[in-house]
N, C-alpha and C. Protein backbone atom coordinates (compact mmCIF):
# COMPACT_ATOMS: atom_id res chain seq x y z
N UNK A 1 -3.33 3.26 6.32
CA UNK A 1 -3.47 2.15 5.42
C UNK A 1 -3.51 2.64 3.98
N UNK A 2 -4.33 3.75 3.67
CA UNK A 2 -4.08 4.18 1.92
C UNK A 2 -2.52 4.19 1.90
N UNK A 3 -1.88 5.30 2.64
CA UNK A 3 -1.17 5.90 1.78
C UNK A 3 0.04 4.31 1.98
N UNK A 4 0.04 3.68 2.43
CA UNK A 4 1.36 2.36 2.42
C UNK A 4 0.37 1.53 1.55
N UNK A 5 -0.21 0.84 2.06
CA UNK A 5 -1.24 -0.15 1.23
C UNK A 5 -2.08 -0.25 0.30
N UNK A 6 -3.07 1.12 0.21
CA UNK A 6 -3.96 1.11 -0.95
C UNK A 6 -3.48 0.93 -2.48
N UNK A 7 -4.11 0.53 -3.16
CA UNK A 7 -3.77 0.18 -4.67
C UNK A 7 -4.39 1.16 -5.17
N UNK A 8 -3.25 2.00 -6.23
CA UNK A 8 -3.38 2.53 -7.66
C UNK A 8 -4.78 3.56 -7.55
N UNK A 9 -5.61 2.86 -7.56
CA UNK A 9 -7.38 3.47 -8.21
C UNK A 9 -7.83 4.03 -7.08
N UNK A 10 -7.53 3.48 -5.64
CA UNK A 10 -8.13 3.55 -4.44
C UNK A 10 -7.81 4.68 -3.92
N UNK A 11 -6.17 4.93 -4.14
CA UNK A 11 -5.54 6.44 -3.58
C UNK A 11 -5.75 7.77 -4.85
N UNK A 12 -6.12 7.30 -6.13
CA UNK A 12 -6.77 8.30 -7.12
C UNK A 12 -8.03 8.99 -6.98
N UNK A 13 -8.84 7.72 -5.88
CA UNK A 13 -10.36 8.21 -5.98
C UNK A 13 -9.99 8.87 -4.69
N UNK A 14 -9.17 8.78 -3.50
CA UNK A 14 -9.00 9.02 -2.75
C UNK A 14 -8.65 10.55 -2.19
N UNK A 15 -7.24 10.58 -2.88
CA UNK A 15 -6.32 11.91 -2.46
C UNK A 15 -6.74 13.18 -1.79
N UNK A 16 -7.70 13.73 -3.36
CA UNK A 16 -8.53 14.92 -2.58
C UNK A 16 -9.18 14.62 -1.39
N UNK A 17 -9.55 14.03 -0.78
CA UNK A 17 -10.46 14.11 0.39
C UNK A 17 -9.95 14.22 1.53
N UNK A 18 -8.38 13.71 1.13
CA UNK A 18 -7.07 13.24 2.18
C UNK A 18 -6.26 14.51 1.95
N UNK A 19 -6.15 15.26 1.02
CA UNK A 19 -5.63 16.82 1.22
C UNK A 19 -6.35 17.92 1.72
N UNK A 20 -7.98 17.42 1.65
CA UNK A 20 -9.16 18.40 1.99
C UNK A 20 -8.64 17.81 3.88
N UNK A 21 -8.60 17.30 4.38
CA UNK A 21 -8.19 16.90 5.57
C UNK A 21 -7.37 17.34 6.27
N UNK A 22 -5.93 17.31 5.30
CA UNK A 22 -4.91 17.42 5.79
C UNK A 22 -5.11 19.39 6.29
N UNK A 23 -5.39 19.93 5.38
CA UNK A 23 -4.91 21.51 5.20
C UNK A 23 -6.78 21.79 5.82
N UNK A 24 -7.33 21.54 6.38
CA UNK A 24 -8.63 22.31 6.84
C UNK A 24 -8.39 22.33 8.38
N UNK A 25 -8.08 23.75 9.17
CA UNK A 25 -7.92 23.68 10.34
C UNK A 25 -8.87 23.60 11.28
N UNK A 26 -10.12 24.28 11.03
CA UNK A 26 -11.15 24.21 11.90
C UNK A 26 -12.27 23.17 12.30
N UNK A 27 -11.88 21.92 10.82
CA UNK A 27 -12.80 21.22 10.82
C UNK A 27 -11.99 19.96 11.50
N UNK A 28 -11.36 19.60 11.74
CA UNK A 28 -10.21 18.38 12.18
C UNK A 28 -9.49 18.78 13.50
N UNK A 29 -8.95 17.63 14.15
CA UNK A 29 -8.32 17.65 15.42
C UNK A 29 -6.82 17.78 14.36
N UNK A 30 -5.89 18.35 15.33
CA UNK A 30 -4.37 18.06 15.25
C UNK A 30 -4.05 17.18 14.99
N UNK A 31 -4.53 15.66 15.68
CA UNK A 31 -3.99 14.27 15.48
C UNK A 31 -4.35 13.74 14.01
N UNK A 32 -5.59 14.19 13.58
CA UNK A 32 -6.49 13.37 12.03
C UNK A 32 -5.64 14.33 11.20
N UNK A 33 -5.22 15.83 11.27
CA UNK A 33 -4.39 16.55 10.27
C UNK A 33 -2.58 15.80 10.31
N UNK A 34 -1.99 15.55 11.10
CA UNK A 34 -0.49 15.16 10.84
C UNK A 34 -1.22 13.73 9.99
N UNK A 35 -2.00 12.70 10.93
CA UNK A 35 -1.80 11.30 10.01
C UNK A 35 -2.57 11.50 8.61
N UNK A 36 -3.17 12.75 8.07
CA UNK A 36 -3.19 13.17 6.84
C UNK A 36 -2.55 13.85 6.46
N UNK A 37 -1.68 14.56 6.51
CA UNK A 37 0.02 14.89 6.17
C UNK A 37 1.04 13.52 5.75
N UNK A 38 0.87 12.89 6.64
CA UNK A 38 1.89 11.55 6.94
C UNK A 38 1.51 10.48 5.61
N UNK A 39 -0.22 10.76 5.91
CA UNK A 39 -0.74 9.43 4.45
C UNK A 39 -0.10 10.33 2.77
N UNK A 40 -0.18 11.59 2.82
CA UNK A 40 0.21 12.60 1.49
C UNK A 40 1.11 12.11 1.39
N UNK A 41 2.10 12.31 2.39
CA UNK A 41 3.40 11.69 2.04
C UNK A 41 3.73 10.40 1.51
N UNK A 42 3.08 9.46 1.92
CA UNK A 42 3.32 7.95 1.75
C UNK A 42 2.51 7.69 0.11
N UNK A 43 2.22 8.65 -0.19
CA UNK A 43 1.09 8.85 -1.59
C UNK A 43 2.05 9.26 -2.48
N UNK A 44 2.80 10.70 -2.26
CA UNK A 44 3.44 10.86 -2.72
C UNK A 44 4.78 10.07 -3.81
N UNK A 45 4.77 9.65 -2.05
CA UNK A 45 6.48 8.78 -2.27
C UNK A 45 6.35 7.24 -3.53
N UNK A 46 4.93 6.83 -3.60
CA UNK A 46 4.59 5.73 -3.84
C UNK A 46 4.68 5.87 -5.12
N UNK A 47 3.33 7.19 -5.52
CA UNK A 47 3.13 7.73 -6.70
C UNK A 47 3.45 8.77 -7.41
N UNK A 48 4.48 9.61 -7.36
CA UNK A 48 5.58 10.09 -7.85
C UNK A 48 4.30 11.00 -9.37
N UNK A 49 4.73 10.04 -9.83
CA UNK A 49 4.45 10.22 -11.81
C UNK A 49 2.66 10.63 -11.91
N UNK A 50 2.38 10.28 -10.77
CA UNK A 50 0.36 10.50 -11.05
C UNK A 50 -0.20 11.70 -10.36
N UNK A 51 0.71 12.36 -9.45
CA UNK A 51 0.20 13.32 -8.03
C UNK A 51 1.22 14.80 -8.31
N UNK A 52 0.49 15.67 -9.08
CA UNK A 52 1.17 16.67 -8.11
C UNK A 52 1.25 17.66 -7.35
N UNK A 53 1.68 17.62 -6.25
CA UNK A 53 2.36 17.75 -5.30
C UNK A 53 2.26 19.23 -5.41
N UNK A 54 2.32 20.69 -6.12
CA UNK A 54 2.11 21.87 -5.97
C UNK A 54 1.04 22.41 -5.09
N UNK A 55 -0.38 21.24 -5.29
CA UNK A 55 -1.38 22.03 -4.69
C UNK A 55 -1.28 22.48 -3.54
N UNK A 56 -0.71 21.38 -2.44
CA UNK A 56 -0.63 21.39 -0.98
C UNK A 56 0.90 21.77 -0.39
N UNK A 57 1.97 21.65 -1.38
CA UNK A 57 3.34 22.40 -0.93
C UNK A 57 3.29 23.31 -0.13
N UNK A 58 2.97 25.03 -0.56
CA UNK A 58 2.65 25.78 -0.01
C UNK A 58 1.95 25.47 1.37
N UNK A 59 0.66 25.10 1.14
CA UNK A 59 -0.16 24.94 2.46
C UNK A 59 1.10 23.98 3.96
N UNK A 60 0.95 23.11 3.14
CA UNK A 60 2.12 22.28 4.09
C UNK A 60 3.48 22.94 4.74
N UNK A 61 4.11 23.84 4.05
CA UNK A 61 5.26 24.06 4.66
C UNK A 61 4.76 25.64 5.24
N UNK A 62 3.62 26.42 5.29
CA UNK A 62 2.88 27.20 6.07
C UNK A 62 2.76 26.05 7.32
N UNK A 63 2.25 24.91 7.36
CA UNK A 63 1.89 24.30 8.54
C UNK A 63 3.27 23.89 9.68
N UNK A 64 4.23 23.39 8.84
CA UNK A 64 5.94 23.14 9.26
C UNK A 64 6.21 24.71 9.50
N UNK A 65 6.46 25.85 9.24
CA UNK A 65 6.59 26.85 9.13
C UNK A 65 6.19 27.59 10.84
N UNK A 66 5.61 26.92 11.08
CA UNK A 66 5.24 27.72 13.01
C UNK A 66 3.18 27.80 12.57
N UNK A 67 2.92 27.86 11.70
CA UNK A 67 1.34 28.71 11.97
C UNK A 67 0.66 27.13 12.01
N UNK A 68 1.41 26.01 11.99
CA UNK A 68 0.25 24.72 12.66
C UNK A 68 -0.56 25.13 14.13
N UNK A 69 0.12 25.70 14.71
CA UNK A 69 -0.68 25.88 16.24
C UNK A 69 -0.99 27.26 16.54
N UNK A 70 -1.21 28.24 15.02
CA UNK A 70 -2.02 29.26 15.69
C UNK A 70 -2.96 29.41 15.49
């Protein structure tokens, strides 16, 4: 629901907590890390001009990359 629906202020106060999610392996299941991958994305795509996108690049394409399941 943030990353399609939330408004503006909601996904600002938001993000970090939703990238602290996405990229923390030991503390999260597999399933809560992709649909926080999936919401980044939909954040991304939305908000372009307000987010960027360097912090978690790296981390993310380490995760696409094969080392998600080691």
């Amino acid at each position: 629901m943030i990353g399609s629906l939330a408004p503006e202020e909601l996904v600002i106060q938001l993000h970090k907590e939703i990238i602290n999610i996405a990229l923390n392996e030991g503390k999260y299941s597999l399933f809560v890390r992709k649909k926080a991958l999936l919401c980044l994305l939909r954040i991304f795509r939305k908000f372009k001009d307000k987010f960027n996108a360097t912090e978690w690049v790296k981390p993310l394409s380490q995760i696409f990359d094969g080392k998600f399941y080691s």
